[in-house]
Every structure is written in structure tokens, then in C-alpha cells.
PDB file of N, CA and C in Angstrom:
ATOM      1  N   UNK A   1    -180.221 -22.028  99.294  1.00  0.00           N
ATOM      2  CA  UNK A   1    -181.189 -21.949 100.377  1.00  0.00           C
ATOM      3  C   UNK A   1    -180.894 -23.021 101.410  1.00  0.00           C
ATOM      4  N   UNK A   2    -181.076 -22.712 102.672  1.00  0.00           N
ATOM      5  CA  UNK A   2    -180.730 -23.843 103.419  1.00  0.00           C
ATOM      6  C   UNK A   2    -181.912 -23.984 104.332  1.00  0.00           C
ATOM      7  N   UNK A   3    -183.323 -25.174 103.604  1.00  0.00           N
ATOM      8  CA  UNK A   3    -184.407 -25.556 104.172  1.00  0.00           C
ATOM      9  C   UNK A   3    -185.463 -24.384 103.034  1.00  0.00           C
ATOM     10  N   UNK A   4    -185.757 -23.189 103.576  1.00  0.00           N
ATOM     11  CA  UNK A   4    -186.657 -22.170 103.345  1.00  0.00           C
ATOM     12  C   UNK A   4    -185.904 -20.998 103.596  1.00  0.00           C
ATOM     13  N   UNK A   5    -184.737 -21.054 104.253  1.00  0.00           N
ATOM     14  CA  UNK A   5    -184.319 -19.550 104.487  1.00  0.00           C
ATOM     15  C   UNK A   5    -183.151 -19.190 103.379  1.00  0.00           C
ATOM     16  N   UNK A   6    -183.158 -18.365 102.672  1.00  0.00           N
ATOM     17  CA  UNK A   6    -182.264 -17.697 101.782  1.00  0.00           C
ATOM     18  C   UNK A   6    -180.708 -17.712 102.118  1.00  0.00           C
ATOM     19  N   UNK A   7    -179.942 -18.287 101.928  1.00  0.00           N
ATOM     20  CA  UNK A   7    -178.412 -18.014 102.275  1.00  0.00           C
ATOM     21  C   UNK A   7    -178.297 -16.534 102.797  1.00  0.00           C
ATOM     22  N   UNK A   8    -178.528 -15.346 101.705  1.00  0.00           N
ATOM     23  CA  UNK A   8    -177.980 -14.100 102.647  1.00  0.00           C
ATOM     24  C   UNK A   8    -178.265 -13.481 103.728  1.00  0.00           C
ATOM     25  N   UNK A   9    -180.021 -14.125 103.959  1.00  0.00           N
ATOM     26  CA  UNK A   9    -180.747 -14.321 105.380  1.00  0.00           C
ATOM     27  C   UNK A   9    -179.751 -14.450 106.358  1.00  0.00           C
ATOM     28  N   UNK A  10    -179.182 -16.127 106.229  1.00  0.00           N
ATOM     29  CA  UNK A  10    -178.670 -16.669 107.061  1.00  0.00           C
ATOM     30  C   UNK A  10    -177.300 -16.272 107.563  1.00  0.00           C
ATOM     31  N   UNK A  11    -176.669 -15.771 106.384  1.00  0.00           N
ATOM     32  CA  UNK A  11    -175.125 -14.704 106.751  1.00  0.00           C
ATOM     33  C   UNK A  11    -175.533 -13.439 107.392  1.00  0.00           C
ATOM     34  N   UNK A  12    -176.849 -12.635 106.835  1.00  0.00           N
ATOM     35  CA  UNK A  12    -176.798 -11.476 107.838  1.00  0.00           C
ATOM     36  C   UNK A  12    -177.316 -12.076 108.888  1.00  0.00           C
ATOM     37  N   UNK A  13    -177.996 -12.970 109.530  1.00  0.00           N
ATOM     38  CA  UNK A  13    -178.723 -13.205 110.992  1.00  0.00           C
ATOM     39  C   UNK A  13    -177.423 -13.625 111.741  1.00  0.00           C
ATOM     40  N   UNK A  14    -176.283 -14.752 111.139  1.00  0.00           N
ATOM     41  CA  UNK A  14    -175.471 -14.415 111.884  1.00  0.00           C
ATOM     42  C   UNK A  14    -174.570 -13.511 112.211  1.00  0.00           C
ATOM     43  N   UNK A  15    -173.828 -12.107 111.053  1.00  0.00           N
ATOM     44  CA  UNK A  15    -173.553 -11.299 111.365  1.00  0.00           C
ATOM     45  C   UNK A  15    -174.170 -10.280 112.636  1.00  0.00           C
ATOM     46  N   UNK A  16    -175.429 -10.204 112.472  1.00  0.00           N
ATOM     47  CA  UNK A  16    -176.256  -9.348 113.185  1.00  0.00           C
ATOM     48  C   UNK A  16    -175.987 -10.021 114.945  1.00  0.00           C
ATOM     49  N   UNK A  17    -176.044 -11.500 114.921  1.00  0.00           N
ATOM     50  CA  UNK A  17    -175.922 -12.103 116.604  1.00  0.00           C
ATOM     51  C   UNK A  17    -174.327 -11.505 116.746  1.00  0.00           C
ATOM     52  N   UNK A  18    -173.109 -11.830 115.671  1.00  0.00           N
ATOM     53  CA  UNK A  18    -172.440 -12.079 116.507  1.00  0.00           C
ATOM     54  C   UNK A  18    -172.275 -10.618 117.273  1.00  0.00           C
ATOM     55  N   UNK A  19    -172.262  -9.624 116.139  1.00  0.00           N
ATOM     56  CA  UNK A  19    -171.940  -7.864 116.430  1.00  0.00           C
ATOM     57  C   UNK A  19    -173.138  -7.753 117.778  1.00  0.00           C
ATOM     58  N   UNK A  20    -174.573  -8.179 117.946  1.00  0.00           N
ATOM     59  CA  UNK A  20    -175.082  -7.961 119.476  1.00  0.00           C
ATOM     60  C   UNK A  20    -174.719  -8.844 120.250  1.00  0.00           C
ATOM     61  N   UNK A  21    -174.110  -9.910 120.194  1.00  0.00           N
ATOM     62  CA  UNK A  21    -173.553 -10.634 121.501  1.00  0.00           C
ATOM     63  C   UNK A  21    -171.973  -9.764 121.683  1.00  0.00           C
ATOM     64  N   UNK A  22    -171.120  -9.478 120.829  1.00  0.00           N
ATOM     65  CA  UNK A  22    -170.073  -8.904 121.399  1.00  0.00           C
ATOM     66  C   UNK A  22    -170.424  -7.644 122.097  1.00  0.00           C
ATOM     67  N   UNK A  23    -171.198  -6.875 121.653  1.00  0.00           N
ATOM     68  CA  UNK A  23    -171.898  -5.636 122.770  1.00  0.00           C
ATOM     69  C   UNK A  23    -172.144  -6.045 123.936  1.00  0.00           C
ATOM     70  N   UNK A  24    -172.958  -6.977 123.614  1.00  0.00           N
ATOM     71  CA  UNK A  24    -173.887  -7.429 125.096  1.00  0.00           C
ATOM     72  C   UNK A  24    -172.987  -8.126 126.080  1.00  0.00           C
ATOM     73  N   UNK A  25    -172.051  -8.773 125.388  1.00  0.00           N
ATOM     74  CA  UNK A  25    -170.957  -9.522 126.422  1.00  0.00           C
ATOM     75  C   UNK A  25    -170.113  -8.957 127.202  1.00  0.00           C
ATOM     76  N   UNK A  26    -169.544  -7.511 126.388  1.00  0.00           N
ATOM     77  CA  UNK A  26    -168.567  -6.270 127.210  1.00  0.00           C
ATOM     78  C   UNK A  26    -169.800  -5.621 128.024  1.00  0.00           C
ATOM     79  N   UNK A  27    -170.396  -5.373 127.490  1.00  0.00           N
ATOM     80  CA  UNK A  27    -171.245  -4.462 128.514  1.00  0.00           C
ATOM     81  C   UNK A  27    -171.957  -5.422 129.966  1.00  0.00           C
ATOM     82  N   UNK A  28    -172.264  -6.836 129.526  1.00  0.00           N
ATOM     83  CA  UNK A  28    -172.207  -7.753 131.037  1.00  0.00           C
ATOM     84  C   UNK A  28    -171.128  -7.957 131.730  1.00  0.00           C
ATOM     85  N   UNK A  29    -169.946  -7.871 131.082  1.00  0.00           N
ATOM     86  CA  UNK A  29    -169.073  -8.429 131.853  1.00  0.00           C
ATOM     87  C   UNK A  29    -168.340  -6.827 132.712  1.00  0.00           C
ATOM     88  N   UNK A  30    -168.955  -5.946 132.170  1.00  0.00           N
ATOM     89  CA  UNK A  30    -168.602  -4.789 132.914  1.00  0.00           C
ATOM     90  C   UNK A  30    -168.926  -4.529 134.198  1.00  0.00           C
ATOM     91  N   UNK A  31    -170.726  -4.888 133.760  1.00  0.00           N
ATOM     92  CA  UNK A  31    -171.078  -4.295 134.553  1.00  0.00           C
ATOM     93  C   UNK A  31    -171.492  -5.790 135.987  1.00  0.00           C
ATOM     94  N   UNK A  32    -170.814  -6.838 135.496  1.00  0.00           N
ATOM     95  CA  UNK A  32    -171.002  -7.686 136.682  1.00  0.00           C
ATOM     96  C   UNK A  32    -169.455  -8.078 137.363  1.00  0.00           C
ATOM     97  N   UNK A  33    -168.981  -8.022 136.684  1.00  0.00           N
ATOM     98  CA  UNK A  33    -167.347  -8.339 136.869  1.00  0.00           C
ATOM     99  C   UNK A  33    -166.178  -6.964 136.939  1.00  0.00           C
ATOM    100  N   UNK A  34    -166.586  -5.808 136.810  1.00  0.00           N
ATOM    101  CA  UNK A  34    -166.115  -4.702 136.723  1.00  0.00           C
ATOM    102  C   UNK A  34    -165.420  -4.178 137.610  1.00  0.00           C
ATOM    103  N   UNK A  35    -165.422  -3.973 138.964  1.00  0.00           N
ATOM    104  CA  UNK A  35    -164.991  -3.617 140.206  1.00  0.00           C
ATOM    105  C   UNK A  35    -164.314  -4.918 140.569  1.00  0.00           C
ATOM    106  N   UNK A  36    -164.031  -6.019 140.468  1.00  0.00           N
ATOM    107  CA  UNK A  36    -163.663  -6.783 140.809  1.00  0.00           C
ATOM    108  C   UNK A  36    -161.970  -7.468 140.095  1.00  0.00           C
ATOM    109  N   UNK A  37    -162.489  -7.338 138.472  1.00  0.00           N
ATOM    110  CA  UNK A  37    -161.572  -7.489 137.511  1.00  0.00           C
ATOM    111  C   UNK A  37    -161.000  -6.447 137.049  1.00  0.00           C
ATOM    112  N   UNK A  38    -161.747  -4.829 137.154  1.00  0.00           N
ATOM    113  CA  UNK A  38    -161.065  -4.191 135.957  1.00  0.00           C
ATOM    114  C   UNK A  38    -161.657  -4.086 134.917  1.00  0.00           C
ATOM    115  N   UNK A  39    -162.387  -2.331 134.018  1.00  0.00           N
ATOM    116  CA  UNK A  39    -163.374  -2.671 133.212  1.00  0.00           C
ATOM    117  C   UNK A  39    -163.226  -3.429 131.900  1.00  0.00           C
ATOM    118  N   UNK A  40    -161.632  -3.498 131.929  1.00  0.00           N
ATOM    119  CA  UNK A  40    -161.154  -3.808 130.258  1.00  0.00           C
ATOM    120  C   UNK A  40    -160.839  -5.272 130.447  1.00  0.00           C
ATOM    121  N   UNK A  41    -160.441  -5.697 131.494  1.00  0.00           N
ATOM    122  CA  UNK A  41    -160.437  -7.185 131.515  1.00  0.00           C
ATOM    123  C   UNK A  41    -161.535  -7.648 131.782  1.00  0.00           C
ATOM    124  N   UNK A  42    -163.065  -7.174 132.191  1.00  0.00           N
ATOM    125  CA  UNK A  42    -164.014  -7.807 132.055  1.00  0.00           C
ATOM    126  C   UNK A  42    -164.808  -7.863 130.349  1.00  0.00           C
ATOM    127  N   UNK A  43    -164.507  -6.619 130.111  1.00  0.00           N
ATOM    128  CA  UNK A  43    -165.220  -5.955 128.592  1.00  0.00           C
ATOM    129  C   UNK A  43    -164.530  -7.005 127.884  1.00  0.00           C
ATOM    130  N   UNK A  44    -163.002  -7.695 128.147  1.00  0.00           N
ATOM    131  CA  UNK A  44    -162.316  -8.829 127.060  1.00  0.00           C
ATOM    132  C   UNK A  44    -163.092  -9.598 127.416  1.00  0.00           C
ATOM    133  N   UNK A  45    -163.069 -10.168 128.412  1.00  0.00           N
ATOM    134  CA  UNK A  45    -163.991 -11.634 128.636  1.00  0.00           C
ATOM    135  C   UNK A  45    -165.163 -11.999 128.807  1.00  0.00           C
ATOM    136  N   UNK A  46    -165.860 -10.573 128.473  1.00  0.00           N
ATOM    137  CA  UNK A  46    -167.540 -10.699 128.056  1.00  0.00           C
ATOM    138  C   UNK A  46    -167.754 -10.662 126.927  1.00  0.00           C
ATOM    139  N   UNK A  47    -166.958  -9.974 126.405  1.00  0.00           N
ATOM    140  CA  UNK A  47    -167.026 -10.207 124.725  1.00  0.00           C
ATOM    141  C   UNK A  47    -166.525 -11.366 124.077  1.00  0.00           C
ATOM    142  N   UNK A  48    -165.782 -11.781 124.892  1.00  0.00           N
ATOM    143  CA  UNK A  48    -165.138 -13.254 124.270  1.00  0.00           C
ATOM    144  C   UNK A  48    -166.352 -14.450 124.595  1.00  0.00           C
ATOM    145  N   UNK A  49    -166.994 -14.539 125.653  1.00  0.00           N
ATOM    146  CA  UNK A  49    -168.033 -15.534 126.251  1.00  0.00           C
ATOM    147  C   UNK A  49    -169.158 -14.860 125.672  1.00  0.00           C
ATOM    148  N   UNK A  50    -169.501 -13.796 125.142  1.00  0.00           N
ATOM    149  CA  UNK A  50    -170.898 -13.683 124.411  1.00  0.00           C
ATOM    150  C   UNK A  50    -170.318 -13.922 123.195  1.00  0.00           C
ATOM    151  N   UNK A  51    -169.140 -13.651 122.416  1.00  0.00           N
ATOM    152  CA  UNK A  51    -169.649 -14.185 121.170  1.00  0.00           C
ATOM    153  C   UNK A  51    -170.092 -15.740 121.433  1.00  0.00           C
ATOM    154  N   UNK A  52    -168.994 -16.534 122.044  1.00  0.00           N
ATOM    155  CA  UNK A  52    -169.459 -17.642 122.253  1.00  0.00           C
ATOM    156  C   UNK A  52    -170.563 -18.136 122.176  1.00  0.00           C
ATOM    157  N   UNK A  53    -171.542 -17.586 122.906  1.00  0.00           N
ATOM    158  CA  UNK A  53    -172.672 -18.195 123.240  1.00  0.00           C
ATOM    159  C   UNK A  53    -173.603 -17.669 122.237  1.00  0.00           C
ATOM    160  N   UNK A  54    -173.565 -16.304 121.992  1.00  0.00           N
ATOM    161  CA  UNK A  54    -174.633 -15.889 121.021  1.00  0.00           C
ATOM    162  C   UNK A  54    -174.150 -16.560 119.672  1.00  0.00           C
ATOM    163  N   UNK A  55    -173.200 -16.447 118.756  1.00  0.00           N
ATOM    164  CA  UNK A  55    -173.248 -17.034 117.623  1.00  0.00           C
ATOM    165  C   UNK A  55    -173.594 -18.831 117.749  1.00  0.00           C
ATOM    166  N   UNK A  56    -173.266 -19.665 118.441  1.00  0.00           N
ATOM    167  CA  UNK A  56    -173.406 -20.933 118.932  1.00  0.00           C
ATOM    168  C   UNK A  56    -175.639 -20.481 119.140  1.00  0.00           C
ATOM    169  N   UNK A  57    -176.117 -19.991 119.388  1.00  0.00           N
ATOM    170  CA  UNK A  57    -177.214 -20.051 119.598  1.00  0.00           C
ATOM    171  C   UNK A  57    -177.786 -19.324 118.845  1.00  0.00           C
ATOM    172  N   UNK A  58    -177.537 -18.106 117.526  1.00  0.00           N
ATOM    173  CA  UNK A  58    -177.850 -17.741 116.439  1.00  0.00           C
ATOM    174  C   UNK A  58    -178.138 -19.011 115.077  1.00  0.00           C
ATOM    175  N   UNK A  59    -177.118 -19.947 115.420  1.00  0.00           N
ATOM    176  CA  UNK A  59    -176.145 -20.541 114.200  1.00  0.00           C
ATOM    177  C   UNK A  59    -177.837 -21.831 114.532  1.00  0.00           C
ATOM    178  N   UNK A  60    -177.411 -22.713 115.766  1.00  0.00           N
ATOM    179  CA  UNK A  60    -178.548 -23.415 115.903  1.00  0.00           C
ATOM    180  C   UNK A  60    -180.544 -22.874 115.355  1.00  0.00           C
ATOM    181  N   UNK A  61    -180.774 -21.789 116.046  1.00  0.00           N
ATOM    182  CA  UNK A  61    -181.848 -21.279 115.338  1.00  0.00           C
ATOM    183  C   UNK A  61    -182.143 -21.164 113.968  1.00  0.00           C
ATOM    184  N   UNK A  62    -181.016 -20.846 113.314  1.00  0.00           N
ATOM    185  CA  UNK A  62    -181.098 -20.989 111.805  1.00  0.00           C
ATOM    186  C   UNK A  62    -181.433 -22.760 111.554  1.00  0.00           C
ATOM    187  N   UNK A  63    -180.436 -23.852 112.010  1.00  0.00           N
ATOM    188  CA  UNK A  63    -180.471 -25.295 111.491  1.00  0.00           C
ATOM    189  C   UNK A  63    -182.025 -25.138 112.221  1.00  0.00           C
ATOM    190  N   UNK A  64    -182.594 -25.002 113.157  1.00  0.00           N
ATOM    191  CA  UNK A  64    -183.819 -25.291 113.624  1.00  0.00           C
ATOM    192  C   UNK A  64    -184.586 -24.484 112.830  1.00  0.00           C
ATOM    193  N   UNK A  65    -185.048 -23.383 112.568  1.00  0.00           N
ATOM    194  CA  UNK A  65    -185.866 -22.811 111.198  1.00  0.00           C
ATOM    195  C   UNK A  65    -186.022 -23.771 110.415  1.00  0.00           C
ATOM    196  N   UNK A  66    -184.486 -23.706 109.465  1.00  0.00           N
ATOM    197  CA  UNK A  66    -184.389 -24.684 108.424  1.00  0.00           C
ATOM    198  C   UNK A  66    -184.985 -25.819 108.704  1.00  0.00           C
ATOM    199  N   UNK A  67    -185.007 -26.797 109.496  1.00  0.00           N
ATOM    200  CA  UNK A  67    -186.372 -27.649 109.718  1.00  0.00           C
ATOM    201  C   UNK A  67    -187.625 -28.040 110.164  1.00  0.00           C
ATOM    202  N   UNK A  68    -187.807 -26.782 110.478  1.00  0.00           N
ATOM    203  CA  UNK A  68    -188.836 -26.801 110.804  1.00  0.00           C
ATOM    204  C   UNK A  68    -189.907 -26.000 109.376  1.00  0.00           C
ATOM    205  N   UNK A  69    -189.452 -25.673 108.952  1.00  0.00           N
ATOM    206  CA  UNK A  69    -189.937 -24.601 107.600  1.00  0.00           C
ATOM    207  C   UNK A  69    -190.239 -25.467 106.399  1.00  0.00           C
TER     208      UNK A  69
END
């Protein structure tokens, strides 16, 4: 357990961010960078900058649960 939350909690919550930040990152970077870059070179580098950010901000919410719980 890490704090109150169950280990397999914590492996599926981050599975679950990283698989919707890589969606969410191709599909922003499409649709803001798309006409400009190219849909497949934006869809790479939205998916590359949302995993980034979403697992990095999945991963923290868990250590913050965990102490706060």
C-alpha cells in the first residue's frame, strides 16, 4: 500500500493517465498544430508532450492522496 491507496490502484490510475494523455496529446496537437506541421508530426508531438505531462501529474496525485489519506 502506498499511504491508503492499494498498489494495483496505483498501477491502474497510472496506466489509465498515461493511455488518456497519449489520446489527448495526438488529438491536441492535431488539432492546434495540424495545418501548420502536418497531422502526423503534430499527433507525434502531442502524444509525446501529453504523456509527459499527464503521467508527471497522474504520478504526483497519487504521492499527494497518499498523504493526505
Amino acid at each position: 500500500m502506498i499511504g491508503n491507496i492499494p498498489i494495483g490502484a496505483a498501477i491502474l490510475a497510472l496506466i489509465a493517465g498515461f493511455v488518456a494523455s497519449l489520446a489527448g496529446g495526438a488529438f491536441g496537437g492535431v488539432l492546434t498544430g495540424g495545418k501548420a506541421l502536418g497531422t502526423e508530426l503534430a499527433a507525434y508531438m502531442g502524444s509525446f508532450y501529453g504523456v509527459v505531462a499527464g503521467t508527471a501529474g497522474v504520478l504526483i496525485g497519487i504521492i499527494v492522496s497518499a498523504f493526505i489519506g
